[in-house]
C-alpha atoms as a PDB file:
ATOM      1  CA  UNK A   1       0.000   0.000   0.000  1.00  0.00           C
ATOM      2  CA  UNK A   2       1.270   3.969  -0.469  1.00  0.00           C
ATOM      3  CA  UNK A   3      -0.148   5.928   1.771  1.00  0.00           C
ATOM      4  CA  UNK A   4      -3.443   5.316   3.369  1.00  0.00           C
ATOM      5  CA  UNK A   5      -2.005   5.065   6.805  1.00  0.00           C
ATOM      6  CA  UNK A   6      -5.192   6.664   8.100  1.00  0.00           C
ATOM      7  CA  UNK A   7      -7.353   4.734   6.384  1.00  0.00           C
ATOM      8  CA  UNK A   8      -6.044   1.470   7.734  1.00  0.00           C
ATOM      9  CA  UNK A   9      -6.205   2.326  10.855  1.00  0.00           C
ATOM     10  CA  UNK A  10      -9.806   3.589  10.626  1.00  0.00           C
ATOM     11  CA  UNK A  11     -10.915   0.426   9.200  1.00  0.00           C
ATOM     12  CA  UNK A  12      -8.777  -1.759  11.339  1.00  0.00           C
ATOM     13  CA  UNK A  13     -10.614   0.068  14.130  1.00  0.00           C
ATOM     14  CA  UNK A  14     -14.278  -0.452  12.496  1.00  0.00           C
ATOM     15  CA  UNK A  15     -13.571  -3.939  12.053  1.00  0.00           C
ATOM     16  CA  UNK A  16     -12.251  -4.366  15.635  1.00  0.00           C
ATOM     17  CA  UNK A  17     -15.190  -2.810  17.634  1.00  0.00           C
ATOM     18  CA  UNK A  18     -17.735  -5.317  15.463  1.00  0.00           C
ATOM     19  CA  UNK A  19     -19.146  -2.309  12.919  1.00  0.00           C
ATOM     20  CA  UNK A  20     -20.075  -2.909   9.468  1.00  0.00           C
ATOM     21  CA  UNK A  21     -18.413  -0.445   7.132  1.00  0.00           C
ATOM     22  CA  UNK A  22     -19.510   1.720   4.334  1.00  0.00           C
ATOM     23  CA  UNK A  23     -15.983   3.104   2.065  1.00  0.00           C
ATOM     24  CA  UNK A  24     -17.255   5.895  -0.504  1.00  0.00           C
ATOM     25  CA  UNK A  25     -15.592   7.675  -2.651  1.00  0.00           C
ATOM     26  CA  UNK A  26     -14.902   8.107  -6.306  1.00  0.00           C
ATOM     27  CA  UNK A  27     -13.259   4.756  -8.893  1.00  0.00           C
ATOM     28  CA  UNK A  28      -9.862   4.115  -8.729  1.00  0.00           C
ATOM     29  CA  UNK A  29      -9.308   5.338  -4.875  1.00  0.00           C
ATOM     30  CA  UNK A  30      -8.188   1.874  -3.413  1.00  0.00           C
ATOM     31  CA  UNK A  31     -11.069   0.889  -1.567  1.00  0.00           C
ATOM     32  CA  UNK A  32     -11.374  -3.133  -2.687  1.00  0.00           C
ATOM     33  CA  UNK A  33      -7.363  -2.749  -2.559  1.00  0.00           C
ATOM     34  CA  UNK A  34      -7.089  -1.642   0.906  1.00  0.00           C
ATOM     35  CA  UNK A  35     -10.033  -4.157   2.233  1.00  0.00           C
ATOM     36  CA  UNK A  36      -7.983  -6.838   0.631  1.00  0.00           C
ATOM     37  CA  UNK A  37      -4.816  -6.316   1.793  1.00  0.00           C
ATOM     38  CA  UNK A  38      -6.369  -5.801   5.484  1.00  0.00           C
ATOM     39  CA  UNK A  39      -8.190  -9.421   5.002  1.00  0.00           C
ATOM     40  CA  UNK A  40      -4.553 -11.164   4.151  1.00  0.00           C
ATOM     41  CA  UNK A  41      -3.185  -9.714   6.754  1.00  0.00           C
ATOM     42  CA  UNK A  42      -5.493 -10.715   9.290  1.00  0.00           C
ATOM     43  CA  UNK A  43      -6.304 -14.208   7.953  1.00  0.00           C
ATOM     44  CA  UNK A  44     -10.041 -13.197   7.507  1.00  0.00           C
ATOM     45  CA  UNK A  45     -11.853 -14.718   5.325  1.00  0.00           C
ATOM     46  CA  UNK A  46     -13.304 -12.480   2.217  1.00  0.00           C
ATOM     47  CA  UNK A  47     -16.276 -13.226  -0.066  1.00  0.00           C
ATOM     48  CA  UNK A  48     -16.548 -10.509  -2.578  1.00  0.00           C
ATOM     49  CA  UNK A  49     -19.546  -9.268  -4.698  1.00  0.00           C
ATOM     50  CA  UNK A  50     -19.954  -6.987  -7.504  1.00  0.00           C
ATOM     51  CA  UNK A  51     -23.272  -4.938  -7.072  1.00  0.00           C
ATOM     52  CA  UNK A  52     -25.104  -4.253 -10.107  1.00  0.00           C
ATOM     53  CA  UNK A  53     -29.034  -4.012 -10.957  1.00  0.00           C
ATOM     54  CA  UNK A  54     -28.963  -8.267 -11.660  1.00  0.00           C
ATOM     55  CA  UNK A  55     -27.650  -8.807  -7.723  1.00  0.00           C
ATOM     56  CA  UNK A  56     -31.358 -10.106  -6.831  1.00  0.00           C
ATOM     57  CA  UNK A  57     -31.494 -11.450  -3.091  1.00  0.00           C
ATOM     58  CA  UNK A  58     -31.223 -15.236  -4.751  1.00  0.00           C
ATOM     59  CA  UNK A  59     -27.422 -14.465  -5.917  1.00  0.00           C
ATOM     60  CA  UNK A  60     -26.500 -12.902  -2.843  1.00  0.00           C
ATOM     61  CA  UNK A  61     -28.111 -15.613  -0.314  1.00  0.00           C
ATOM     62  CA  UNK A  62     -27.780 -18.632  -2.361  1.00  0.00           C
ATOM     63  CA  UNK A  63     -30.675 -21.303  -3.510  1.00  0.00           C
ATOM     64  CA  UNK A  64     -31.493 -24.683  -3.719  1.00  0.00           C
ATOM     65  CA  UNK A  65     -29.796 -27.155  -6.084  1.00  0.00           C
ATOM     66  CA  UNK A  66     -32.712 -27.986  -8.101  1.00  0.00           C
ATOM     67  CA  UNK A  67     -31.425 -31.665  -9.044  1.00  0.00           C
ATOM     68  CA  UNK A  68     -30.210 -32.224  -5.500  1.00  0.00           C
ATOM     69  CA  UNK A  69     -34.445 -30.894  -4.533  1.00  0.00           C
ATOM     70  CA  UNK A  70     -35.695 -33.736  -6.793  1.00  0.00           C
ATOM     71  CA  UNK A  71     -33.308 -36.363  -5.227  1.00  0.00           C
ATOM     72  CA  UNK A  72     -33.158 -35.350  -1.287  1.00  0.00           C
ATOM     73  CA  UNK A  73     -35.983 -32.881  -0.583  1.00  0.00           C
ATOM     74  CA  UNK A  74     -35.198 -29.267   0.764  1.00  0.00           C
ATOM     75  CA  UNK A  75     -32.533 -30.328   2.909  1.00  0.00           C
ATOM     76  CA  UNK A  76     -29.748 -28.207   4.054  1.00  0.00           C
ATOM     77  CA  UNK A  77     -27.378 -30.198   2.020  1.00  0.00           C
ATOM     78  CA  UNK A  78     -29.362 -29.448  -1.401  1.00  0.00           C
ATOM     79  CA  UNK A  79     -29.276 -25.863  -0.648  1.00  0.00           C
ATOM     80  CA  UNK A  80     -25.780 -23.787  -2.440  1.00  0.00           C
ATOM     81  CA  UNK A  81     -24.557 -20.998  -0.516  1.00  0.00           C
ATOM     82  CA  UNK A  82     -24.356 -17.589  -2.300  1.00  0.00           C
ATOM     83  CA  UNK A  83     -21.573 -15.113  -0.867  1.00  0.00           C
ATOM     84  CA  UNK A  84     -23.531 -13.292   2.306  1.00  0.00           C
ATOM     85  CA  UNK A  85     -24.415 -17.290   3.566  1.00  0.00           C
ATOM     86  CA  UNK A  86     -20.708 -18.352   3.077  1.00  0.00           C
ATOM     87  CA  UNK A  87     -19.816 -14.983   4.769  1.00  0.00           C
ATOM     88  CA  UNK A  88     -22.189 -15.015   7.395  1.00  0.00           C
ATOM     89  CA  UNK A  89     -21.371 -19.290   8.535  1.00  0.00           C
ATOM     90  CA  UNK A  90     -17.616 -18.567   7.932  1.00  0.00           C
ATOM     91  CA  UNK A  91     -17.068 -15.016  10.230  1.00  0.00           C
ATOM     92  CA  UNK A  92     -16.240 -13.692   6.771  1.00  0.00           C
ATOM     93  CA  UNK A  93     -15.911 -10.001   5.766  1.00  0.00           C
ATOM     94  CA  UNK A  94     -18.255  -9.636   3.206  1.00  0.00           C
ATOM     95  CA  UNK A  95     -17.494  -7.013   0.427  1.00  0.00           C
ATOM     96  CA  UNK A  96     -19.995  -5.379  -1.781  1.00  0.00           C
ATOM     97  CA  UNK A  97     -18.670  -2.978  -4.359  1.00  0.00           C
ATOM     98  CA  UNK A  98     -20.676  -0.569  -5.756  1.00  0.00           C
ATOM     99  CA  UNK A  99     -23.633  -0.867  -2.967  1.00  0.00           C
ATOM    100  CA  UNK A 100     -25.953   1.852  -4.413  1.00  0.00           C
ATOM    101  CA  UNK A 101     -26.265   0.448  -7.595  1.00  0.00           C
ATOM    102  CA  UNK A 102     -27.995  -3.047  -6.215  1.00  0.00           C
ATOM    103  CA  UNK A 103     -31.875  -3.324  -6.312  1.00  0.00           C
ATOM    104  CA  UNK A 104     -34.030  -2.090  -3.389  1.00  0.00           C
ATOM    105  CA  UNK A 105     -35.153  -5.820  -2.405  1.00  0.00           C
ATOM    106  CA  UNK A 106     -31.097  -6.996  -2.337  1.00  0.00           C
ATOM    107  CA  UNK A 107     -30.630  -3.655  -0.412  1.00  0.00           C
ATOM    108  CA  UNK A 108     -33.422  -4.556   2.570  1.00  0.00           C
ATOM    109  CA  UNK A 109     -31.656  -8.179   2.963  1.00  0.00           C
ATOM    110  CA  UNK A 110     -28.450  -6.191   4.094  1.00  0.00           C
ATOM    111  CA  UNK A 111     -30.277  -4.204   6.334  1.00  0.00           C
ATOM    112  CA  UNK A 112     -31.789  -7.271   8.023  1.00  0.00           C
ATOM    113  CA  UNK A 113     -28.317  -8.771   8.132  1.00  0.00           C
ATOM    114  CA  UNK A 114     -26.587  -5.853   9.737  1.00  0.00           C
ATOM    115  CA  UNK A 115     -29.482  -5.079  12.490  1.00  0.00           C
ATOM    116  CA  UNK A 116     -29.994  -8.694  13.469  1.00  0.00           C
ATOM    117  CA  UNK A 117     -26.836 -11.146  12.908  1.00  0.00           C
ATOM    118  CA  UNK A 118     -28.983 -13.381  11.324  1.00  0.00           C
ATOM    119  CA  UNK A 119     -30.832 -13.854   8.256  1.00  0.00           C
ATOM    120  CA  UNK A 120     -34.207 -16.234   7.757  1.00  0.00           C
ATOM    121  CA  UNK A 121     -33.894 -18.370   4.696  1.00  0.00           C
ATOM    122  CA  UNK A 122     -37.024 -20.158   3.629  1.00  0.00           C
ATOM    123  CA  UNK A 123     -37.200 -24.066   3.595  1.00  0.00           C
ATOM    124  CA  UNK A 124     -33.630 -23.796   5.566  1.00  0.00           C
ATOM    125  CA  UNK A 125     -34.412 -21.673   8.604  1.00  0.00           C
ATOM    126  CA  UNK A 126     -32.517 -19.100  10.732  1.00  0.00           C
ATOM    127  CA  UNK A 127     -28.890 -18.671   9.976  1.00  0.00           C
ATOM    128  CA  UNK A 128     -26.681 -16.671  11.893  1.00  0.00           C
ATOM    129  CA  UNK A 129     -23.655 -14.891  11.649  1.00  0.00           C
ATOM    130  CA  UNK A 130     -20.287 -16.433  12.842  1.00  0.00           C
ATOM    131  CA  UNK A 131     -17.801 -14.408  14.953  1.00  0.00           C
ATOM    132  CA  UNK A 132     -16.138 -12.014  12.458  1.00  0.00           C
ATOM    133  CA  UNK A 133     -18.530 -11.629   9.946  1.00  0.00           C
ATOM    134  CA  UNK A 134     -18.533  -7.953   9.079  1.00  0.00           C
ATOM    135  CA  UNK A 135     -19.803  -6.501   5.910  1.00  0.00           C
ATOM    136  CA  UNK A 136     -17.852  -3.597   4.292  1.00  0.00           C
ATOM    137  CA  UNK A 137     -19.765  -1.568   1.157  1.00  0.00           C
ATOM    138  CA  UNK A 138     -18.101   0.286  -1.193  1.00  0.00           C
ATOM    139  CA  UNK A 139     -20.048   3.139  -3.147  1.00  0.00           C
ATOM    140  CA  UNK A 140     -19.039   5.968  -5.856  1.00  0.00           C
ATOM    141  CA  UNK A 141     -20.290   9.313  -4.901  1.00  0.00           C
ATOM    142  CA  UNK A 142     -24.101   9.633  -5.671  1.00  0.00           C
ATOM    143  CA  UNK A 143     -23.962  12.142  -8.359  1.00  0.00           C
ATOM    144  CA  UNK A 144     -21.956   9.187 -10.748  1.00  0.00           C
ATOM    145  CA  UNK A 145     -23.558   7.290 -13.397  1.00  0.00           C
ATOM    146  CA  UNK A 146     -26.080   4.379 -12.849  1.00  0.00           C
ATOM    147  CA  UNK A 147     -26.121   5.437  -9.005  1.00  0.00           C
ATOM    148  CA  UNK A 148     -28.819   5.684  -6.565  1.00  0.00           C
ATOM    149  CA  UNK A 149     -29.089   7.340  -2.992  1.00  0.00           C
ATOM    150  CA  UNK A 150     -28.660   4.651  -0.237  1.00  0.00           C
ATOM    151  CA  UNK A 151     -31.353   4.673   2.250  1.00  0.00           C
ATOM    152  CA  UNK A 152     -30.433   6.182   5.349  1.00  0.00           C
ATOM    153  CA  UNK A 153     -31.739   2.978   7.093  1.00  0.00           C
ATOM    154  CA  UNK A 154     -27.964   1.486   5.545  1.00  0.00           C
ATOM    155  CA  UNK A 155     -26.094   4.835   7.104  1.00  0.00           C
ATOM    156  CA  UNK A 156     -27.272   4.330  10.435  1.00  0.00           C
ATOM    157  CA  UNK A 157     -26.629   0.696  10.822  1.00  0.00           C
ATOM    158  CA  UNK A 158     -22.624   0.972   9.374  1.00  0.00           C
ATOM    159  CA  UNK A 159     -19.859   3.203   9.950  1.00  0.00           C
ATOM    160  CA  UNK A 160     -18.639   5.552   6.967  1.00  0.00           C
ATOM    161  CA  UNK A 161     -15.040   6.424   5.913  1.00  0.00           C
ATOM    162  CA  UNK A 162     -14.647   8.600   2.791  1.00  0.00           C
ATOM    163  CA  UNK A 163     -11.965   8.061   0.219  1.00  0.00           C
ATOM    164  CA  UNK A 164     -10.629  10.455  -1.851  1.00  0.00           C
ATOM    165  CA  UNK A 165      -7.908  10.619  -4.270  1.00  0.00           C
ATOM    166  CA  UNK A 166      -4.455  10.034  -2.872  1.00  0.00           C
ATOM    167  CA  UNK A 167      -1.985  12.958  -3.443  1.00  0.00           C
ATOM    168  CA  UNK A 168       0.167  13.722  -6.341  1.00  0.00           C
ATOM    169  CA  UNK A 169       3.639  12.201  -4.643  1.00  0.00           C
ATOM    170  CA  UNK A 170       1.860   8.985  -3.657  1.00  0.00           C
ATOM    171  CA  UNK A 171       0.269   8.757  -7.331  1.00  0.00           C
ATOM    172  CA  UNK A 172       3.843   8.506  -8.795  1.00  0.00           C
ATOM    173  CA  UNK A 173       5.036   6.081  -6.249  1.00  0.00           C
ATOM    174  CA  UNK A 174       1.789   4.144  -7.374  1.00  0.00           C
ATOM    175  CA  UNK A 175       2.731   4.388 -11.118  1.00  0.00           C
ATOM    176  CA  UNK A 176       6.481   3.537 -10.396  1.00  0.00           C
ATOM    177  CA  UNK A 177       5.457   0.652  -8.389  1.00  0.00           C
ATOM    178  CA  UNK A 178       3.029  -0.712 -11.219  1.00  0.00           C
ATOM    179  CA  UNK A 179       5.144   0.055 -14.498  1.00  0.00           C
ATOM    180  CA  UNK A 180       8.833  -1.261 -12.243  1.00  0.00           C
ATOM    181  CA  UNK A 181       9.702  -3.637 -15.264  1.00  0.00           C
ATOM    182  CA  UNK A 182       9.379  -1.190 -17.519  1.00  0.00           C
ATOM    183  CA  UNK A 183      10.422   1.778 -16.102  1.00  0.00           C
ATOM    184  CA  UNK A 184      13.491   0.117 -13.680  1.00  0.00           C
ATOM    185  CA  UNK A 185      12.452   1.718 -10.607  1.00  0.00           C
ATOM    186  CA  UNK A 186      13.380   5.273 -11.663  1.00  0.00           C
ATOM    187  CA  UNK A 187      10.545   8.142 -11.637  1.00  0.00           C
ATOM    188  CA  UNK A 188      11.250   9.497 -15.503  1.00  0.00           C
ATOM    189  CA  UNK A 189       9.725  13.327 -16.173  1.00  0.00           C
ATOM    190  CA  UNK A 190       7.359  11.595 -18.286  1.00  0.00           C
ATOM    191  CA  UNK A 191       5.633   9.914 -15.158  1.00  0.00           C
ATOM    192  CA  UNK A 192       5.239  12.831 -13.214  1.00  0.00           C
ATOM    193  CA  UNK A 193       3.358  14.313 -16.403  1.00  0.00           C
ATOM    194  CA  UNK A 194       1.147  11.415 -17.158  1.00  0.00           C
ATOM    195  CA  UNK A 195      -0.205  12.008 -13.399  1.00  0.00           C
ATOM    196  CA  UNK A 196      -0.774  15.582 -13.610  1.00  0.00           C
ATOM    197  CA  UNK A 197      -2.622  15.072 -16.779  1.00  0.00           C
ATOM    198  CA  UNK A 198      -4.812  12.465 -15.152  1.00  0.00           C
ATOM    199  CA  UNK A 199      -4.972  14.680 -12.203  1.00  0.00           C
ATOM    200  CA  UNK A 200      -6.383  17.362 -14.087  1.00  0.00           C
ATOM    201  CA  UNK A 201      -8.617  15.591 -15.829  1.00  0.00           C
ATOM    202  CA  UNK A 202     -10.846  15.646 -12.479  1.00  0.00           C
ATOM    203  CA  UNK A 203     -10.887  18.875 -12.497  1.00  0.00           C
ATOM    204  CA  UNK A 204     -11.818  20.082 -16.160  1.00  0.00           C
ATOM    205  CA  UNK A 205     -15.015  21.796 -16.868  1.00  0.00           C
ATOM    206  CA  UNK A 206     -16.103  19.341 -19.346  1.00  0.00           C
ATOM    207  CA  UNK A 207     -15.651  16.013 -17.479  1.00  0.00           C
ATOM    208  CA  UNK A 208     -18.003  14.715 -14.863  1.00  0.00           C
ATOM    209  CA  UNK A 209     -15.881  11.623 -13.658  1.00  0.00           C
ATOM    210  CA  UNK A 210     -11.905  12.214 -14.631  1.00  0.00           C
ATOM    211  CA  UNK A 211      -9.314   8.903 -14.152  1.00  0.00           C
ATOM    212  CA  UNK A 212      -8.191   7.404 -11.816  1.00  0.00           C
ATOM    213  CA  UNK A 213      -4.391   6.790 -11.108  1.00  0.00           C
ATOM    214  CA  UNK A 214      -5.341   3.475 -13.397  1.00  0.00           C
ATOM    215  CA  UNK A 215      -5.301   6.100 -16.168  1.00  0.00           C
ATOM    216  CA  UNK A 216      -1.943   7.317 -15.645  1.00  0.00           C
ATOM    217  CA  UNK A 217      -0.425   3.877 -15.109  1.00  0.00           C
ATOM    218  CA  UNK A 218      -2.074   2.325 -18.764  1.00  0.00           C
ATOM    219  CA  UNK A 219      -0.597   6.064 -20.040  1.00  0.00           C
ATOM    220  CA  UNK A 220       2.883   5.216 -19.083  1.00  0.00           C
ATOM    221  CA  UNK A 221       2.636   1.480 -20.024  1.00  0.00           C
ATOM    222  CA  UNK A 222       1.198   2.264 -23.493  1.00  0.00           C
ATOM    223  CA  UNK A 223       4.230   4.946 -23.968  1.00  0.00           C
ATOM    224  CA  UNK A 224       7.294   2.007 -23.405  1.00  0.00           C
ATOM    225  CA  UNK A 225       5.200  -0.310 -25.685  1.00  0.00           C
ATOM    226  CA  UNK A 226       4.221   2.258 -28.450  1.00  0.00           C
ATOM    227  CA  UNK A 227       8.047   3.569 -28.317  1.00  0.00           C
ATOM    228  CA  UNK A 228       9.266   0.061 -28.939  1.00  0.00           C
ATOM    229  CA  UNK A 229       7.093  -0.490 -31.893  1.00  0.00           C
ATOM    230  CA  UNK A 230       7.880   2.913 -33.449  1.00  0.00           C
ATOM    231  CA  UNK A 231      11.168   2.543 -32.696  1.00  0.00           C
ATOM    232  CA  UNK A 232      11.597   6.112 -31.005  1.00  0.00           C
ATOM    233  CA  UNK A 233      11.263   7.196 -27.474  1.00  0.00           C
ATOM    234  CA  UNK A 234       8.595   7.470 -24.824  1.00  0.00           C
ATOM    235  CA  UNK A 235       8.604  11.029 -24.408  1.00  0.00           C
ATOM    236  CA  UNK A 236       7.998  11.181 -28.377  1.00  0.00           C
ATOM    237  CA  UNK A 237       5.028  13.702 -29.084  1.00  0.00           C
ATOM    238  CA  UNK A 238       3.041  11.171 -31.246  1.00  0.00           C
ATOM    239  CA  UNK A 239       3.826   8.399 -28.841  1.00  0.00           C
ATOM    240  CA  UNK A 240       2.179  10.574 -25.403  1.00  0.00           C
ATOM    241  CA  UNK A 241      -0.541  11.207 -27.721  1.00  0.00           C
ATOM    242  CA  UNK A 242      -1.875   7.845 -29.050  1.00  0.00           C
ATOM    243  CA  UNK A 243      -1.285   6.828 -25.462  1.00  0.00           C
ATOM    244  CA  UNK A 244      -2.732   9.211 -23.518  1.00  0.00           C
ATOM    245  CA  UNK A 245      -6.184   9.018 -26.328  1.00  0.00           C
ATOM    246  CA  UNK A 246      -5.875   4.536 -25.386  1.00  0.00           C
ATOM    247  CA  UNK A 247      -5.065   5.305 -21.628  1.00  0.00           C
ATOM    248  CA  UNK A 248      -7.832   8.175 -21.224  1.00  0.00           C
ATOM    249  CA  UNK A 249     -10.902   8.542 -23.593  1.00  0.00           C
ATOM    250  CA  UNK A 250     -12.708   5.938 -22.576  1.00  0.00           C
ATOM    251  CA  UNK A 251     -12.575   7.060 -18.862  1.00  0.00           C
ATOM    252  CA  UNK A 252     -13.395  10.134 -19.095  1.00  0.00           C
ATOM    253  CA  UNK A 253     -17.289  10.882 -18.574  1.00  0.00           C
ATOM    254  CA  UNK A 254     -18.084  13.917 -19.931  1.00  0.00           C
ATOM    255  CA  UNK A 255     -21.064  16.781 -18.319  1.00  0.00           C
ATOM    256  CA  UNK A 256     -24.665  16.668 -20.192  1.00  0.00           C
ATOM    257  CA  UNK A 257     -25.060  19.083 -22.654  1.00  0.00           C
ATOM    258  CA  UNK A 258     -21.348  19.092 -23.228  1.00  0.00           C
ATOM    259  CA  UNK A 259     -20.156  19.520 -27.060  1.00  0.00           C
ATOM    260  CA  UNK A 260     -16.969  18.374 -27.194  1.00  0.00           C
ATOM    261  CA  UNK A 261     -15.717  14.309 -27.144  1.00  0.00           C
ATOM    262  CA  UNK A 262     -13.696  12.622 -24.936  1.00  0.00           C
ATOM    263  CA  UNK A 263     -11.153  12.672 -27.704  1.00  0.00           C
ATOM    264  CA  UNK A 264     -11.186  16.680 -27.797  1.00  0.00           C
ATOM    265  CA  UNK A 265     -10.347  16.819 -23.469  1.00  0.00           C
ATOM    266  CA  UNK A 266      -7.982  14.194 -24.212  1.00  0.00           C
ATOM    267  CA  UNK A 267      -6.192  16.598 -26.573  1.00  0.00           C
ATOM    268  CA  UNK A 268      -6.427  19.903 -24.692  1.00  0.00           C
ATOM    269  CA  UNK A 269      -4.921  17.899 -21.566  1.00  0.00           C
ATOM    270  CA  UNK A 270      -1.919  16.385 -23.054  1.00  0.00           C
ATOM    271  CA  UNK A 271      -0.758  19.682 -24.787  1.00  0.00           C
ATOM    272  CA  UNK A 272      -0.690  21.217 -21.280  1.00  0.00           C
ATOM    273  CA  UNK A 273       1.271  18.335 -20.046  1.00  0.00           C
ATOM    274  CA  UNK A 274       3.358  17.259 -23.054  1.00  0.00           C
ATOM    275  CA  UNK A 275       2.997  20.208 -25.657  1.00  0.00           C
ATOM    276  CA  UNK A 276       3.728  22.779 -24.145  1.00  0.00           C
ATOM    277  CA  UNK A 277       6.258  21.653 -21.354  1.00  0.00           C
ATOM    278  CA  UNK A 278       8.512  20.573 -24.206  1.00  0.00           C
ATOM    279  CA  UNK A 279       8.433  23.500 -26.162  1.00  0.00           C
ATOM    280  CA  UNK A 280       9.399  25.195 -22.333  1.00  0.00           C
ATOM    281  CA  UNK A 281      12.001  23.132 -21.987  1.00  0.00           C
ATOM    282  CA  UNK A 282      13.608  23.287 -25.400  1.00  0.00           C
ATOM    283  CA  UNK A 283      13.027  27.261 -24.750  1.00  0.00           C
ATOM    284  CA  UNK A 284      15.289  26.498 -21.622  1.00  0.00           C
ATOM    285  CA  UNK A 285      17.757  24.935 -23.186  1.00  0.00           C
ATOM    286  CA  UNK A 286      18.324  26.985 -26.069  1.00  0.00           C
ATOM    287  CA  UNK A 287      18.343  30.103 -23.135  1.00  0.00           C
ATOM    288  CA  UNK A 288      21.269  28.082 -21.078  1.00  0.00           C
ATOM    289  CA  UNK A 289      23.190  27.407 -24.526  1.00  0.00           C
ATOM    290  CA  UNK A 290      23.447  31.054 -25.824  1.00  0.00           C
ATOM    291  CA  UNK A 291      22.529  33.277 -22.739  1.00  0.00           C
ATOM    292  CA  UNK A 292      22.617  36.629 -25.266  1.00  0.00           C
ATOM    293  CA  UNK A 293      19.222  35.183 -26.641  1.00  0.00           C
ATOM    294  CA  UNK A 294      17.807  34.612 -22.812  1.00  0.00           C
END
């Protein structure tokens, strides 16, 4: 992990004193990485679960094995454990990602979880939750696409810890740390400019969702590869480009009403970040080589 001291400790803490945990904040801000890496360190178990609209309550609790029905009757041993039974028998933590964009019905069997410890399946009775179980949700802020306000029913039962963006230092370490092979461990200019274009794009007037630190580490990943093939070098102009419009375009989620493509913002960033500070620096070093022109 870089960073995120404070938010270990926080969840640590959470997961200590027996609360169920809501993370929100926006893609690409560590949340499923920072669960995980607290679950392998503390030998927890971890079922994980991708909310989206098709989560009904049957994928989340589990069913019974029609074949094994026919043969044995609704016994406990023809029933199949979704991930919040296998969590809940185990002392699992259970992960949700993306917790405001699962149906209203999936939603309510959380709530019953959390507030009781239990959950009442029918045809297999009361079930209830091991020592350890804990469920952590992730969610993206409200205002992102495909979201839904969580009930405040959800807020009351859990505690909340809000993730934002890490800062610009610990983004480079990030990209460093993910592109090693190719980049040998060193920070090149080029790195700290792929994460101040990505930076920026959360910030532009056109964009509603800018990239993650993902962004910048595809941007410097495409550069070494695109370099290789062209035979030239990553800090090339055409090289940042075509890898800045693969890294970016399709991450950026631009405002409604909005005229311009993703391909246009992708442009307008990377001549900030590329353009222009090469022409600055060749300006520099033609100014150091004949100071009469400076």
């Amino acid at each position: 992990m870089v960073g995120r001291g404070r938010e270990l400790e926080s969840i640590l803490a959470a997961l200590a004193a027996g609360r169920h945990l809501l993370l929100e904040g926006p893609p690409g801000t560590g949340k499923s990485t920072v669960l995980r890496a607290i679950a392998d360190s503390t030998d927890s178990g971890f079922e994980f679960v991708e909310g989206n609209a098709e989560l009904t309550p049957a994928r989340l609790i589990g069913s019974f094995d029609p074949a094994a029905v026919l043969k044995e009757g609704y016994s406990p041993e023809a029933f199949v454990d979704g991930p919040l039974l296998s969590a809940l028998r185990d002392g699992a933590l259970l992960y949700i990602e993306e917790i405001n964009r699962i149906p209203e019905e999936t939603l309510n069997v959380l709530i019953t979880v959390m507030s009781e410890g239990e959950l009442h399946v029918p045809r297999l009775g009361h079930v209830s939750a091991a020592g350890g179980f804990r469920l952590v949700a992730a969610m993206n802020p409200f205002d992102a696409v495909g979201t839904a306000r969580i009930a405040s029913a959800v807020y009351d039962r859990c505690c909340r810890l809000a993730m934002d963006y890490q800062t610009e230092a610990e983004e480079v370490s990030i990209v460093v740390k993910a592109a090693e092979d190719q980049l040998g461990g060193r920070a090149p200019t080029e790195v700290d400019r792929s994460v101040a274009m990505v930076r920026d794009s959360r910030e532009h007037p056109d964009v509603r969702t800018g990239s993650s630190v993902r962004g910048a580490i595809d941007h410097v990943l495409l550069c070494t590869e695109l370099a290789a093939l062209r035979g030239t070098t990553r800090d090339d102009a055409g090289v940042t480009l075509d890898a800045a419009q693969l890294a970016l375009s399709g991450r950026l989620r631009l405002r409604e009403g909005s005229t311009r493509s993703s391909e246009d913002v992708v442009i307008e960033l990377w001549e900030k970040h590329f353009r222009v500070a090469d022409e600055t620096d060749g300006e520099t070093e033609r100014s150091e080589s004949d100071p009469g022109k400076a």
